[in-house]
PDB file of N, CA and C in Angstrom:
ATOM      1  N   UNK A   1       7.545  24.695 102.992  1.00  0.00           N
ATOM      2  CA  UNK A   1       7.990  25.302 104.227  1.00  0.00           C
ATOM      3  C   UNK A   1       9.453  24.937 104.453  1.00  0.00           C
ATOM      4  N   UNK A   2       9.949  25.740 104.821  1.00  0.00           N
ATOM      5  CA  UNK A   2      11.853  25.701 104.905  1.00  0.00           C
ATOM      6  C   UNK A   2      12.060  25.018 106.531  1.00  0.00           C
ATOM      7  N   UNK A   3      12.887  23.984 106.736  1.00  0.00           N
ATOM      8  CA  UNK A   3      13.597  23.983 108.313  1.00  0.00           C
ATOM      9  C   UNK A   3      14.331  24.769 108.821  1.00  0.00           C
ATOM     10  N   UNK A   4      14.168  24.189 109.771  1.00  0.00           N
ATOM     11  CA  UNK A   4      15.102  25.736 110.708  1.00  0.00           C
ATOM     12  C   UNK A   4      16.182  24.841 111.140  1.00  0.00           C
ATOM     13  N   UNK A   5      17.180  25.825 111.392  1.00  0.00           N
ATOM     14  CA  UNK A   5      18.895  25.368 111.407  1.00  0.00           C
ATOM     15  C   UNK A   5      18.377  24.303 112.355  1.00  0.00           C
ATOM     16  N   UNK A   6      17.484  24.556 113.411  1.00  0.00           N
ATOM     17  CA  UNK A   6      17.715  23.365 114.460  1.00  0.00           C
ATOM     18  C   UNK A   6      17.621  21.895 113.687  1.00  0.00           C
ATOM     19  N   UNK A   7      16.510  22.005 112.834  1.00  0.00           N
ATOM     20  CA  UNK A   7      15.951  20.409 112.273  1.00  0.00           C
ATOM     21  C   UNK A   7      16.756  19.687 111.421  1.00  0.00           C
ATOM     22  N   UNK A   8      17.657  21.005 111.250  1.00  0.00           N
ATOM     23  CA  UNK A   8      18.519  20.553 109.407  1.00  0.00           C
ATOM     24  C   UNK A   8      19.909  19.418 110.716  1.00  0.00           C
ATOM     25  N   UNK A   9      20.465  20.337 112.096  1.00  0.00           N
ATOM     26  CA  UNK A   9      20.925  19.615 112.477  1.00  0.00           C
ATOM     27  C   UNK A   9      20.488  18.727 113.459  1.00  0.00           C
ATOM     28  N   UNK A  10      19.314  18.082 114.009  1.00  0.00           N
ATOM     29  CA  UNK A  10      18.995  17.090 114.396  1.00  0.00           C
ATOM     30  C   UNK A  10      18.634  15.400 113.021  1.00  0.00           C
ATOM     31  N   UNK A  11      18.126  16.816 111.795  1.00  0.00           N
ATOM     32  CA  UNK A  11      18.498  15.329 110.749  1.00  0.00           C
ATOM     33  C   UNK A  11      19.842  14.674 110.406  1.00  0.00           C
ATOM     34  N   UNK A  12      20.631  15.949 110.477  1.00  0.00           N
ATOM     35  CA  UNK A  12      22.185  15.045 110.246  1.00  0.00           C
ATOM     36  C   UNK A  12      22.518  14.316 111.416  1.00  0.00           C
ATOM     37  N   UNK A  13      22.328  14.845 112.792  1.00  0.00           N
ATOM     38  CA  UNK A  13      23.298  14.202 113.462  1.00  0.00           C
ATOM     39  C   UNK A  13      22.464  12.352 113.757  1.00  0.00           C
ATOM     40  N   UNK A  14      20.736  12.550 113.368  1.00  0.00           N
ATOM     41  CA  UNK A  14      20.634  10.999 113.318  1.00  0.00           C
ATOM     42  C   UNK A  14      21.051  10.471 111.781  1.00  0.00           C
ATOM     43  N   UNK A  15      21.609  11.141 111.136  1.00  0.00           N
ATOM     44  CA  UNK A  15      22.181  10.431 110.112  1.00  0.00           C
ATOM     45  C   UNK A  15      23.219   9.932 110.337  1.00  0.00           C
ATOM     46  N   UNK A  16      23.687  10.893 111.590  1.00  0.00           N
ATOM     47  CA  UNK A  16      25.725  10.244 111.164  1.00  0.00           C
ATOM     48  C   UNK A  16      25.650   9.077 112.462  1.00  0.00           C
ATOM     49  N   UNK A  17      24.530   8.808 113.015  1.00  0.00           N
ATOM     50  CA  UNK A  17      24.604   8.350 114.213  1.00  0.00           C
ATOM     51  C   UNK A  17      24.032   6.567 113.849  1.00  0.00           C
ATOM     52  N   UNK A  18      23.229   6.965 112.344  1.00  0.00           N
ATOM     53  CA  UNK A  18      22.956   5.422 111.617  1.00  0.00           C
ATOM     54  C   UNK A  18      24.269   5.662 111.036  1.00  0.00           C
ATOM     55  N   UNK A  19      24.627   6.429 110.545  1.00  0.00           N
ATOM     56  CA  UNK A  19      26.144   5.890 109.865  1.00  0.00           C
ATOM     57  C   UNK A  19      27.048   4.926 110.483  1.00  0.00           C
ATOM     58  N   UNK A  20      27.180   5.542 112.065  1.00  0.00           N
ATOM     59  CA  UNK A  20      28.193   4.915 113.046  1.00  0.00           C
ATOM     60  C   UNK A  20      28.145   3.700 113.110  1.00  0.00           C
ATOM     61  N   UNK A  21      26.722   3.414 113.533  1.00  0.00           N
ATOM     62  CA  UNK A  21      25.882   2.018 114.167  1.00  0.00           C
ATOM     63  C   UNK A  21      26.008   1.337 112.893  1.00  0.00           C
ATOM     64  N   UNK A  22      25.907   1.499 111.461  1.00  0.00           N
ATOM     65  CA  UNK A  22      26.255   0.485 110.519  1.00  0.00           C
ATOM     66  C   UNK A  22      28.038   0.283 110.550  1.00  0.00           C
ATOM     67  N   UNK A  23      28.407   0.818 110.654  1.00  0.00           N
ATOM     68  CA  UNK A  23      29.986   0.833 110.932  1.00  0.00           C
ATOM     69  C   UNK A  23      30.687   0.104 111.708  1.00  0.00           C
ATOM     70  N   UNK A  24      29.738   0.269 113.066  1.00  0.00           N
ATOM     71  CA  UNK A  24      30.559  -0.361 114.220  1.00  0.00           C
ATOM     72  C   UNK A  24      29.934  -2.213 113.809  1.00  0.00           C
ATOM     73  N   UNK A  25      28.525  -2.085 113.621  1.00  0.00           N
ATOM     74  CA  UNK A  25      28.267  -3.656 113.125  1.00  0.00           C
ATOM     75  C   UNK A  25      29.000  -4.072 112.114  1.00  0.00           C
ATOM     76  N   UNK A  26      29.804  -3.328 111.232  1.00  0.00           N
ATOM     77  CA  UNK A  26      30.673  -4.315 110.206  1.00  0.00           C
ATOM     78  C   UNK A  26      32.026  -4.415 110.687  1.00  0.00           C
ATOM     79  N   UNK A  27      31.984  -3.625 111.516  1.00  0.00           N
ATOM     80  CA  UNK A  27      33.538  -4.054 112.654  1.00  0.00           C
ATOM     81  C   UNK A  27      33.392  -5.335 113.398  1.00  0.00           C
ATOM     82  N   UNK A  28      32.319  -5.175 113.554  1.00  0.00           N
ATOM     83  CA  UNK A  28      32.323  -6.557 114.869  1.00  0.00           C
ATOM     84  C   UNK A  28      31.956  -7.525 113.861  1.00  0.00           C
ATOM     85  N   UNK A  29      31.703  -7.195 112.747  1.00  0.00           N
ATOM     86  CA  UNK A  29      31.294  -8.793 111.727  1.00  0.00           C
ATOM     87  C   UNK A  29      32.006  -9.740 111.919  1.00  0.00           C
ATOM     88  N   UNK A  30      31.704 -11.471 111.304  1.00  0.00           N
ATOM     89  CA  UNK A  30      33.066 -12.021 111.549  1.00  0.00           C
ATOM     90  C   UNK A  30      33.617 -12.042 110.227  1.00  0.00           C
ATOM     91  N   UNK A  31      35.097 -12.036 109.948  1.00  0.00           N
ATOM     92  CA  UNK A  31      35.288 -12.197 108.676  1.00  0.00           C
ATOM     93  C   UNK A  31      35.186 -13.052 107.866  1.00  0.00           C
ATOM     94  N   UNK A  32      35.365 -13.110 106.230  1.00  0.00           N
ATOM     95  CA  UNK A  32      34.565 -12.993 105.268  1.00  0.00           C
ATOM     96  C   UNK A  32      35.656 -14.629 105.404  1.00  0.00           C
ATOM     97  N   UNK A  33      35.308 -15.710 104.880  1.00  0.00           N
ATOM     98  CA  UNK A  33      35.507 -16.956 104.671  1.00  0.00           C
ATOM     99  C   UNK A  33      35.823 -17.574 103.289  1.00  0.00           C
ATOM    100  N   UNK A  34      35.430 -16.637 102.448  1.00  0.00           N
ATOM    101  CA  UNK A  34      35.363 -17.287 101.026  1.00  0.00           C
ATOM    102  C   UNK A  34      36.155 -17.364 100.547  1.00  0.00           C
ATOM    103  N   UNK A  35      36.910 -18.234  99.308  1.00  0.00           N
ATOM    104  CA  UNK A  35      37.997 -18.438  98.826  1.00  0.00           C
ATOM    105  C   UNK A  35      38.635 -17.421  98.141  1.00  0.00           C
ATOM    106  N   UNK A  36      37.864 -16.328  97.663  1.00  0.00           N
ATOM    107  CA  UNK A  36      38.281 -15.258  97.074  1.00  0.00           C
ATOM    108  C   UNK A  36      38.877 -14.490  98.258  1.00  0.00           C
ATOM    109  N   UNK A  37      38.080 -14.453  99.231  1.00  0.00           N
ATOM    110  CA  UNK A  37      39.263 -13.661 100.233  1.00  0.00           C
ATOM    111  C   UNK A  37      40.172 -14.357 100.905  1.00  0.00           C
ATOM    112  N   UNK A  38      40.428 -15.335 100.852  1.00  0.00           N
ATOM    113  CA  UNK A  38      41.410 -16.200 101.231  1.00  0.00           C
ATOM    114  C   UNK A  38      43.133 -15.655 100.821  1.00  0.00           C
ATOM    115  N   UNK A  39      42.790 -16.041  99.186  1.00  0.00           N
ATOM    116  CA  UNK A  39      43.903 -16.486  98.479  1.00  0.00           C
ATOM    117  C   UNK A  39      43.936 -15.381  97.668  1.00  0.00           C
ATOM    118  N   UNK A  40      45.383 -15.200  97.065  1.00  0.00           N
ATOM    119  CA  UNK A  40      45.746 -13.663  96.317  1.00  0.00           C
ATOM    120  C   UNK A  40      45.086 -13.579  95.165  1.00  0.00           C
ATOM    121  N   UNK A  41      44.904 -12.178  94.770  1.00  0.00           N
ATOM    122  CA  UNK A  41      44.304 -12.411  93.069  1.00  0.00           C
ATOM    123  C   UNK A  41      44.955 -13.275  92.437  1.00  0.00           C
ATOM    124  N   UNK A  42      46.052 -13.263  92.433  1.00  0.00           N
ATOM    125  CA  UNK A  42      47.212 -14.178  91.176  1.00  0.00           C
ATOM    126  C   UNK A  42      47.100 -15.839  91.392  1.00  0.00           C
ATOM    127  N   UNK A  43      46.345 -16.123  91.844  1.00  0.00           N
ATOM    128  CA  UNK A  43      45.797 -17.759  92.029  1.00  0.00           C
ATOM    129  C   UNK A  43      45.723 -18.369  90.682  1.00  0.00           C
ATOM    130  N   UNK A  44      45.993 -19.647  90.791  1.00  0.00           N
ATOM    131  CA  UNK A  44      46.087 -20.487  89.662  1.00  0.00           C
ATOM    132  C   UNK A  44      46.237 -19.526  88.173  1.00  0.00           C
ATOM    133  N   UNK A  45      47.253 -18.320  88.419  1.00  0.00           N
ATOM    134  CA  UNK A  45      48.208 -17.941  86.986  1.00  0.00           C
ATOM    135  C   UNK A  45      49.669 -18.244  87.337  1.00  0.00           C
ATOM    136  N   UNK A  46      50.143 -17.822  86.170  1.00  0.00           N
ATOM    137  CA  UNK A  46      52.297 -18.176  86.208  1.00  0.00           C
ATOM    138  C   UNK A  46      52.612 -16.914  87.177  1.00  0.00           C
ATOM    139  N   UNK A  47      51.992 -16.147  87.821  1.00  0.00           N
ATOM    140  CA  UNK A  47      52.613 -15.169  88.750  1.00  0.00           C
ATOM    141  C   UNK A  47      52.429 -16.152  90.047  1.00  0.00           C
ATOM    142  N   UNK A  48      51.474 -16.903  90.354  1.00  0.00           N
ATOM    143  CA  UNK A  48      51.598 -17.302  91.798  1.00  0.00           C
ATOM    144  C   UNK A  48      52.953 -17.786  92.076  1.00  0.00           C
ATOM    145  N   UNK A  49      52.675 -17.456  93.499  1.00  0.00           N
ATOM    146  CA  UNK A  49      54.793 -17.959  94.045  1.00  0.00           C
ATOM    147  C   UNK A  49      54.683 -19.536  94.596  1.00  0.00           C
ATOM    148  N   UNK A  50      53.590 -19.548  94.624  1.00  0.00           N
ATOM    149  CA  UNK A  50      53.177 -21.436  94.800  1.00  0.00           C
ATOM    150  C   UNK A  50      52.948 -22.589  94.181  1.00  0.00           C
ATOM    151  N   UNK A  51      54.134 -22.960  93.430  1.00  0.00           N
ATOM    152  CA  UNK A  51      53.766 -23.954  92.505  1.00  0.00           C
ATOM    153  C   UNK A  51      52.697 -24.865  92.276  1.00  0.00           C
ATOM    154  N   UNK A  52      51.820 -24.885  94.062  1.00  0.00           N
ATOM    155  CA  UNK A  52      50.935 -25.834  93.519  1.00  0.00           C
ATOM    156  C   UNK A  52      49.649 -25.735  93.194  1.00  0.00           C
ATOM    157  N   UNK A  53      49.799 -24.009  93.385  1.00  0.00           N
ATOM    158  CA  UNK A  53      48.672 -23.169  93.186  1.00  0.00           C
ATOM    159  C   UNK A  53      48.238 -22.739  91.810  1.00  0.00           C
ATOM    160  N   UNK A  54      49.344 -22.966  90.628  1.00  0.00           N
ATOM    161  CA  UNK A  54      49.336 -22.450  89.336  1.00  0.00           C
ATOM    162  C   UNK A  54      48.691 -23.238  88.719  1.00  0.00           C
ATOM    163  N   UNK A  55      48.168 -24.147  88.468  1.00  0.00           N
ATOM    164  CA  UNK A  55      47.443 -25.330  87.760  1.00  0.00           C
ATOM    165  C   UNK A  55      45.859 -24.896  88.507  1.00  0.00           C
ATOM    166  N   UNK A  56      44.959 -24.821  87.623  1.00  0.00           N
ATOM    167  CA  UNK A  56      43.448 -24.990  88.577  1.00  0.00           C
ATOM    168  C   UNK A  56      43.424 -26.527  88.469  1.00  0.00           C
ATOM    169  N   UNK A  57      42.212 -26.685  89.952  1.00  0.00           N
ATOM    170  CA  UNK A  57      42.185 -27.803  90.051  1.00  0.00           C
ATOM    171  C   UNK A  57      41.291 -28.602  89.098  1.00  0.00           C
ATOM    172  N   UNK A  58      41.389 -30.024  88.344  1.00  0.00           N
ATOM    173  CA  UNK A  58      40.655 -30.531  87.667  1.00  0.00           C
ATOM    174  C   UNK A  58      38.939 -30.939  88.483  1.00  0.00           C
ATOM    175  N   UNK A  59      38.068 -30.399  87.232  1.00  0.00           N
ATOM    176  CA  UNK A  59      36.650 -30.089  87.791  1.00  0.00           C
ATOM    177  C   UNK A  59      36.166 -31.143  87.307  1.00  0.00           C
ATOM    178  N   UNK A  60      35.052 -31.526  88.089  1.00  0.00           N
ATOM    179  CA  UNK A  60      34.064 -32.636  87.177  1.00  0.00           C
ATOM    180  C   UNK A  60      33.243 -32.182  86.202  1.00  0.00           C
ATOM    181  N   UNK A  61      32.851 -33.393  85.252  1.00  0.00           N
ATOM    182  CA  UNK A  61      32.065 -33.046  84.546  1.00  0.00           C
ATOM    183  C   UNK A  61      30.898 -33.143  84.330  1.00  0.00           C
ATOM    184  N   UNK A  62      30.128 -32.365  83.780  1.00  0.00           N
ATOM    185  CA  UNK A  62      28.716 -32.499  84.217  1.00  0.00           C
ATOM    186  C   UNK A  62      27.918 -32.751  83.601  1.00  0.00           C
ATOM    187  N   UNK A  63      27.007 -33.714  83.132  1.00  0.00           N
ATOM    188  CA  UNK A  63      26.345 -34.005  82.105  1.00  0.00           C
ATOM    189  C   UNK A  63      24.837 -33.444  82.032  1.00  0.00           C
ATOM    190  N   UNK A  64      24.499 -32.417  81.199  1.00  0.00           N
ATOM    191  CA  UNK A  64      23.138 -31.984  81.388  1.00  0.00           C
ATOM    192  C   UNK A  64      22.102 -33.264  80.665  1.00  0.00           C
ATOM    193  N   UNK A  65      20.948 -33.063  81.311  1.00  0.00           N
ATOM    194  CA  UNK A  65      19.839 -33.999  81.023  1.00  0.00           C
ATOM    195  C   UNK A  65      19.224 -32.998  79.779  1.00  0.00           C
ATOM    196  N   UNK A  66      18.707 -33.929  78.681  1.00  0.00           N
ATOM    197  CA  UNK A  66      17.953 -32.756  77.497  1.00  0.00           C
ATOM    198  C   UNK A  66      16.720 -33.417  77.895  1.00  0.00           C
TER     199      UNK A  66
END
């Protein structure tokens, strides 16, 4: 059975109306914290403009148990 123009636009407009409502909740999100969004892609390479940023930092080491 086919819809009728009315249904075709009461399905879009609750589509665009979950569209909104996911939209407006990632507006009001709080922003993102992580170090990747922090700091520029070019982190610890010879392009960073921060000398003290070009070196990664020394990691520990980890000893697996066999």
């Amino acid at each position: 059975m086919r819809k009728s123009s009315k249904d075709c636009r009461a399905d879009r407009a609750s589509v665009n109306s979950r569209i909104q409502a996911e939209a407006d909740a990632a507006i009001k999100a709080p922003p993102v914290m992580s170090f990747s969004a922090q700091m520029p892609a070019y982190t610890y390479t010879s392009l960073c403009p921060d000398s003290k940023l070009r070196k990664p930092p020394a990691r520990k080491k980890v000893q697996h148990e066999a």
